[in-house]
Protein backbone atom coordinates (compact mmCIF):
# COMPACT_ATOMS: atom_id res chain seq x y z
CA UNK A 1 13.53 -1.52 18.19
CA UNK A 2 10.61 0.60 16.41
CA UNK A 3 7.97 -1.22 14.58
CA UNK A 4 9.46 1.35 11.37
CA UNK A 5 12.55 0.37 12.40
CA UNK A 6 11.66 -3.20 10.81
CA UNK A 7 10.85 -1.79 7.60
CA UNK A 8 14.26 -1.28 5.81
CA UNK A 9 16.01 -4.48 6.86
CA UNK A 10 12.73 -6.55 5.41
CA UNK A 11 12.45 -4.56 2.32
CA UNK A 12 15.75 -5.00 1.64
CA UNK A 13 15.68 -8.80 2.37
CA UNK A 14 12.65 -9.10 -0.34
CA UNK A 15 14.04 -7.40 -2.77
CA UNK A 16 16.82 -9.67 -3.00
CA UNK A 17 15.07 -11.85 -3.47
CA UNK A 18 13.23 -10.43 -6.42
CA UNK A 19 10.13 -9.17 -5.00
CA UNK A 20 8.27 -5.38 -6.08
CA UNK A 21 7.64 -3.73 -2.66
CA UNK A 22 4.56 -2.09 -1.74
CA UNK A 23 4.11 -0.18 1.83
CA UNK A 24 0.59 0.55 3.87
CA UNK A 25 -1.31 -1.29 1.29
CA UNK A 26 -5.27 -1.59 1.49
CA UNK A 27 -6.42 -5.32 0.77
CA UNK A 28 -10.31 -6.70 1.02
CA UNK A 29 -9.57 -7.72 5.20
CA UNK A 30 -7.54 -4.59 5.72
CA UNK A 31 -4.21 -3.02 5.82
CA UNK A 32 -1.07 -5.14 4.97
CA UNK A 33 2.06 -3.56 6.11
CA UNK A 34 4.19 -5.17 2.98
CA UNK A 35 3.09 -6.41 0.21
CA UNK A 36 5.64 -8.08 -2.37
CA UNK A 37 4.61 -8.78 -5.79
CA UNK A 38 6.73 -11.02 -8.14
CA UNK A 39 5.12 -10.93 -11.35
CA UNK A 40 1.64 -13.13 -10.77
CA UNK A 41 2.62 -13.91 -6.86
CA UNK A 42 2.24 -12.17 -3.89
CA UNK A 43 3.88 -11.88 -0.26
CA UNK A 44 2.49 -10.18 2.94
CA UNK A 45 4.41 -9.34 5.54
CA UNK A 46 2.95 -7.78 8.80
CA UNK A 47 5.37 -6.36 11.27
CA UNK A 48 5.80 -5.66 15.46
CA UNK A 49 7.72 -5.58 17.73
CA UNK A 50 6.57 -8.47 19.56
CA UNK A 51 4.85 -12.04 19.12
CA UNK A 52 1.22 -10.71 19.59
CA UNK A 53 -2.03 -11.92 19.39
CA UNK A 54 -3.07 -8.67 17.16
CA UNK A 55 -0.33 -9.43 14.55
CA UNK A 56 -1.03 -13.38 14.95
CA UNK A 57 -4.66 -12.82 13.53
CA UNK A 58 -3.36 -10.31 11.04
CA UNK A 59 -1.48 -12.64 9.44
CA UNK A 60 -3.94 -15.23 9.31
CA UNK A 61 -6.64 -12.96 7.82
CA UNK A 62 -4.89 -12.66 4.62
CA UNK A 63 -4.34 -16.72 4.23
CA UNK A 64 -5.92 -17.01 0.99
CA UNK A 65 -5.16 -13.57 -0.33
CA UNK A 66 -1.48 -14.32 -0.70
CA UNK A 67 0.92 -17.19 -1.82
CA UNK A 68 3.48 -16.65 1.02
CA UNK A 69 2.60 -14.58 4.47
CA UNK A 70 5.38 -13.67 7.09
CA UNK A 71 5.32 -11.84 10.64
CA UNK A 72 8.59 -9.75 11.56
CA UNK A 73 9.48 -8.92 14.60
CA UNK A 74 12.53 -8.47 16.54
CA UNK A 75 14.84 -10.91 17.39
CA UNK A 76 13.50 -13.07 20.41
CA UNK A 77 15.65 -14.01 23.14
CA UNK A 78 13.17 -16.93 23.77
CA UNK A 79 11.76 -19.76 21.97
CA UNK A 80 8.37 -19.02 20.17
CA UNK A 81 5.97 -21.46 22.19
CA UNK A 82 5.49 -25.17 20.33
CA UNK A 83 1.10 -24.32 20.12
CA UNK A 84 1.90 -21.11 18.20
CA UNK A 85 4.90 -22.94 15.95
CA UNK A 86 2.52 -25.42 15.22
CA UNK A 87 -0.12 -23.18 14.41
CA UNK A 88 2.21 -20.76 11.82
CA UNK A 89 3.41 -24.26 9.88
CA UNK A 90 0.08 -25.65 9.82
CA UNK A 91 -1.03 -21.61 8.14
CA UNK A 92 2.11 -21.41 6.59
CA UNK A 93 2.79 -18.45 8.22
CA UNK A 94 6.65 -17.63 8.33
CA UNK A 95 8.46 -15.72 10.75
CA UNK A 96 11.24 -13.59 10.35
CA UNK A 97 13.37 -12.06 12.94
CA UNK A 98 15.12 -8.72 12.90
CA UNK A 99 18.19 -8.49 14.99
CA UNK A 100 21.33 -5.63 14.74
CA UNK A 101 24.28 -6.74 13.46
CA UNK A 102 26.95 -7.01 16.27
CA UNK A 103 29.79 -8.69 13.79
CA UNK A 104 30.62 -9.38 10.77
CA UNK A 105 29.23 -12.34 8.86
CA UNK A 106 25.55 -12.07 8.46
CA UNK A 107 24.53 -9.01 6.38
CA UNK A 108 21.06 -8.37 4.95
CA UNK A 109 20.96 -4.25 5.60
CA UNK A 110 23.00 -1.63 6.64
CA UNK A 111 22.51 -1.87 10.35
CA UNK A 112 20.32 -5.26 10.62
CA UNK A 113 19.90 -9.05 9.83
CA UNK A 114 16.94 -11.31 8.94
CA UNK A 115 17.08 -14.38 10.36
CA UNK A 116 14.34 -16.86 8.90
CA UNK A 117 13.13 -18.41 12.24
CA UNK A 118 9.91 -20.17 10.37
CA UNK A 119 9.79 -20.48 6.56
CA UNK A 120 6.86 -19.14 4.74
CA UNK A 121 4.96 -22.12 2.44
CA UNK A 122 3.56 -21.89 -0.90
CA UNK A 123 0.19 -21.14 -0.65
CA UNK A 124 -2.92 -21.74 -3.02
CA UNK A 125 -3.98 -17.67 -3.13
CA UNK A 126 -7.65 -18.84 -3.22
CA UNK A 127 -9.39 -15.31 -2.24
CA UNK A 128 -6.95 -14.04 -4.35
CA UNK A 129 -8.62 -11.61 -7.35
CA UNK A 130 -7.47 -9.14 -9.82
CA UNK A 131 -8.93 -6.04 -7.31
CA UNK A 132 -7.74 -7.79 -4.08
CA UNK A 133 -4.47 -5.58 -3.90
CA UNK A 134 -4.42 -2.07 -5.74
CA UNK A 135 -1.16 -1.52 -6.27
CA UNK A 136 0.66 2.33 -7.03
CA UNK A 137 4.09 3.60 -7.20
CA UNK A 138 3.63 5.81 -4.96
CA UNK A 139 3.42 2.71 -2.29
CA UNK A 140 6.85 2.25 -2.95
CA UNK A 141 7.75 5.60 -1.46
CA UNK A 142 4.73 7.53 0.67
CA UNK A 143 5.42 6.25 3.61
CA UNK A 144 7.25 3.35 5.20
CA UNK A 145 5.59 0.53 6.95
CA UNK A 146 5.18 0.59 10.12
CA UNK A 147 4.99 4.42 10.44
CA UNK A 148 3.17 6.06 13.44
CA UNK A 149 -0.40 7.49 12.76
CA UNK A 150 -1.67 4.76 10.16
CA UNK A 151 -0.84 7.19 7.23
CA UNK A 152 -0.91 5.02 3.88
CA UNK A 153 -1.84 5.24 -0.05
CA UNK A 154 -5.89 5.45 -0.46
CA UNK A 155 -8.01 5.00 -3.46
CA UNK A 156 -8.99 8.50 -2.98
CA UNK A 157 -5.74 9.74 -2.83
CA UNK A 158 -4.90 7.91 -6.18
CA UNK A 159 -7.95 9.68 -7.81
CA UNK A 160 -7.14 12.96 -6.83
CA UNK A 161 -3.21 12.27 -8.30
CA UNK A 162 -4.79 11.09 -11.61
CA UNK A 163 -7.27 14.00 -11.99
CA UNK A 164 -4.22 16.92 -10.67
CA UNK A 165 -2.26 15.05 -13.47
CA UNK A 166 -4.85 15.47 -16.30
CA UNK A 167 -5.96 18.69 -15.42
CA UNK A 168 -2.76 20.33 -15.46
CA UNK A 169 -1.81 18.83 -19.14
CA UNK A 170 -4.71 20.43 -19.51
CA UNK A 171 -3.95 23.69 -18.06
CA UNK A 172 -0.81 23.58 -20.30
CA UNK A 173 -2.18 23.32 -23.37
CA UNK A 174 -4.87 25.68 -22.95
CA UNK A 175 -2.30 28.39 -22.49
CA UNK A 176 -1.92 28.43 -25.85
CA UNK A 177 -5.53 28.78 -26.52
CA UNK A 178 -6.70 32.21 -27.04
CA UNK A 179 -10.09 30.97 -25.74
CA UNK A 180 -10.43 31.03 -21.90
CA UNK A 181 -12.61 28.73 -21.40
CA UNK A 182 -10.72 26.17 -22.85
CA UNK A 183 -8.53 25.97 -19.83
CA UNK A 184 -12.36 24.88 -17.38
CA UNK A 185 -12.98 20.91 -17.86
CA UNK A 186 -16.31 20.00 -17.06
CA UNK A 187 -16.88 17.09 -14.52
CA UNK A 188 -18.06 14.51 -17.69
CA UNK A 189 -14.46 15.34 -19.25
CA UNK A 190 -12.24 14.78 -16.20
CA UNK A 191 -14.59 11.06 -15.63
CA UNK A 192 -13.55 10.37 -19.51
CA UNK A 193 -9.97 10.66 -19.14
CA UNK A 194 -9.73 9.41 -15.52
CA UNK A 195 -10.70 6.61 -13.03
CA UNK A 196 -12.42 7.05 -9.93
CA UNK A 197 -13.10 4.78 -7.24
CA UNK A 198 -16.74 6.43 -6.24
CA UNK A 199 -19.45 3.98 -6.62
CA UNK A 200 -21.69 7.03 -7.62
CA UNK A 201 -18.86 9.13 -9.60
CA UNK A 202 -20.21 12.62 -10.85
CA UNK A 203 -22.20 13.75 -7.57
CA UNK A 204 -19.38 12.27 -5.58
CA UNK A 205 -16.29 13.78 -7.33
CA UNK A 206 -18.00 17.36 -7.54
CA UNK A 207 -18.57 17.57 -4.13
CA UNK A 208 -15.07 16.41 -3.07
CA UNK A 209 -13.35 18.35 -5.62
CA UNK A 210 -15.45 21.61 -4.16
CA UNK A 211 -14.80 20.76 -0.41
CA UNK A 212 -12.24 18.76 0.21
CA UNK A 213 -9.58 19.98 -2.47
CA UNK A 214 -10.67 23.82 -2.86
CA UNK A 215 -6.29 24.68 -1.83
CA UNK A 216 -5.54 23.64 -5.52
CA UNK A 217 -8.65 23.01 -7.64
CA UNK A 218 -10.69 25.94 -8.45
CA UNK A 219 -14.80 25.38 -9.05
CA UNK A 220 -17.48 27.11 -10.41
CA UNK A 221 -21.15 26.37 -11.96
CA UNK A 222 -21.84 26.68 -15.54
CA UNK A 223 -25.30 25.60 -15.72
CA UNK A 224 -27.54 23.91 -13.35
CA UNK A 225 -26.48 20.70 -15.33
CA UNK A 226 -22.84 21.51 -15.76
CA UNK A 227 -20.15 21.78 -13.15
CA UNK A 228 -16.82 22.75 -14.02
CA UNK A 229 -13.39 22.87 -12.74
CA UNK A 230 -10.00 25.00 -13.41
């Protein structure tokens, strides 16, 4: 079993039980594979396919940062060592295990089951702020947990989403403008109408907007003190 193979059954399992799913999501310590969110609550699950030390201290990085934290991983045909049980009730860490469904009778997913080998506790989210997780739609659907090559939702790619969406109201009501350069928005517009996560936001956005997005946003200099994009 795939470490993406995990990602279906789990959803599924959280969202019975009434929790918002988020995929790939950037948090303060890192990336979370799953992050649920139940109105003011949060869950983090990290997924692998095996008991590691790497997903062991993932987990426990973001005790704090969440009010319940589970590992997945596939079903184990062994016991998980007494030390490490210990250690996961004493965090509160749960554990879930993903196995394929072989009969009838236990049904979480279309081809899997979750079977709750540890329990996740209640936990005081003491690190927990209102910037700790940014959460989009689009985490719902980019890409799903666990996915090879790391790809997942950035803060620059939500920036770029909100200024393609402005600009191209824009665009559409400028076509019924006889006035041409109605349809160029300066870089001071597009920072009124949308938030960036640049510490330094004018220089920053100019530049990225001129290099890194040229395939779809078209740039050109006014003035010395006025850059503006189409």
């Amino acid at each position: 079993m795939k470490e993406s193979d995990l990602f279906e059954p789990i959803k599924d399992w959280l969202e019975e039980r009434g929790w918002e799913v988020f995929a790939e999501v950037s948090g303060y310590e890192g990336i979370a594979d799953i992050v649920g969110r139940q109105r003011k609550m949060y869950c983090i699950v990290e997924m692998k396919t095996s008991l590691s030390h790497e997903v062991i201290d993932q987990a426990i990085r973001w005790v704090g940062h969440a009010h319940y934290i589970y590992i997945a991983i596939p079903k184990r045909k062994s016991a998980i060592p007494r030390y490490l049980e210990q250690l996961f009730r004493e965090k509160g860490i749960g554990i879930l295990e993903v196995g394929k469904i072989d009969y009838s009778g236990l049904y979480n997913s279309e081809k899997y089951y979750i079977n709750i080998k540890i329990p996740s506790k209640f936990k005081r989210a003491y690190n927990l702020t209102s910037r700790t997780w940014r959460l989009h739609e689009e985490q719902k659907y980019f890409v799903p947990a666990g996915s090879p090559g790391g790809a997942h939702w950035t803060p620059y790619k939500q920036t770029m989403k909100e200024i393609k969406e402005y600009l191209e109201s824009r665009h559409y009501f400028s076509r019924r403008s006889k006035n041409k350069d109605k349809a160029w928005v300066s870089i001071d517009e597009i920072l009124k109408h949308c938030e960036t996560h640049y510490a330094n936001p004018k220089p920053s956005l100019a530049k990225a907007l001129k290099e890194f997005e040229a395939d779809w946003c078209e740039c050109r200099k006014i003035k010395i003190s006025e850059f503006k994009t189409h």
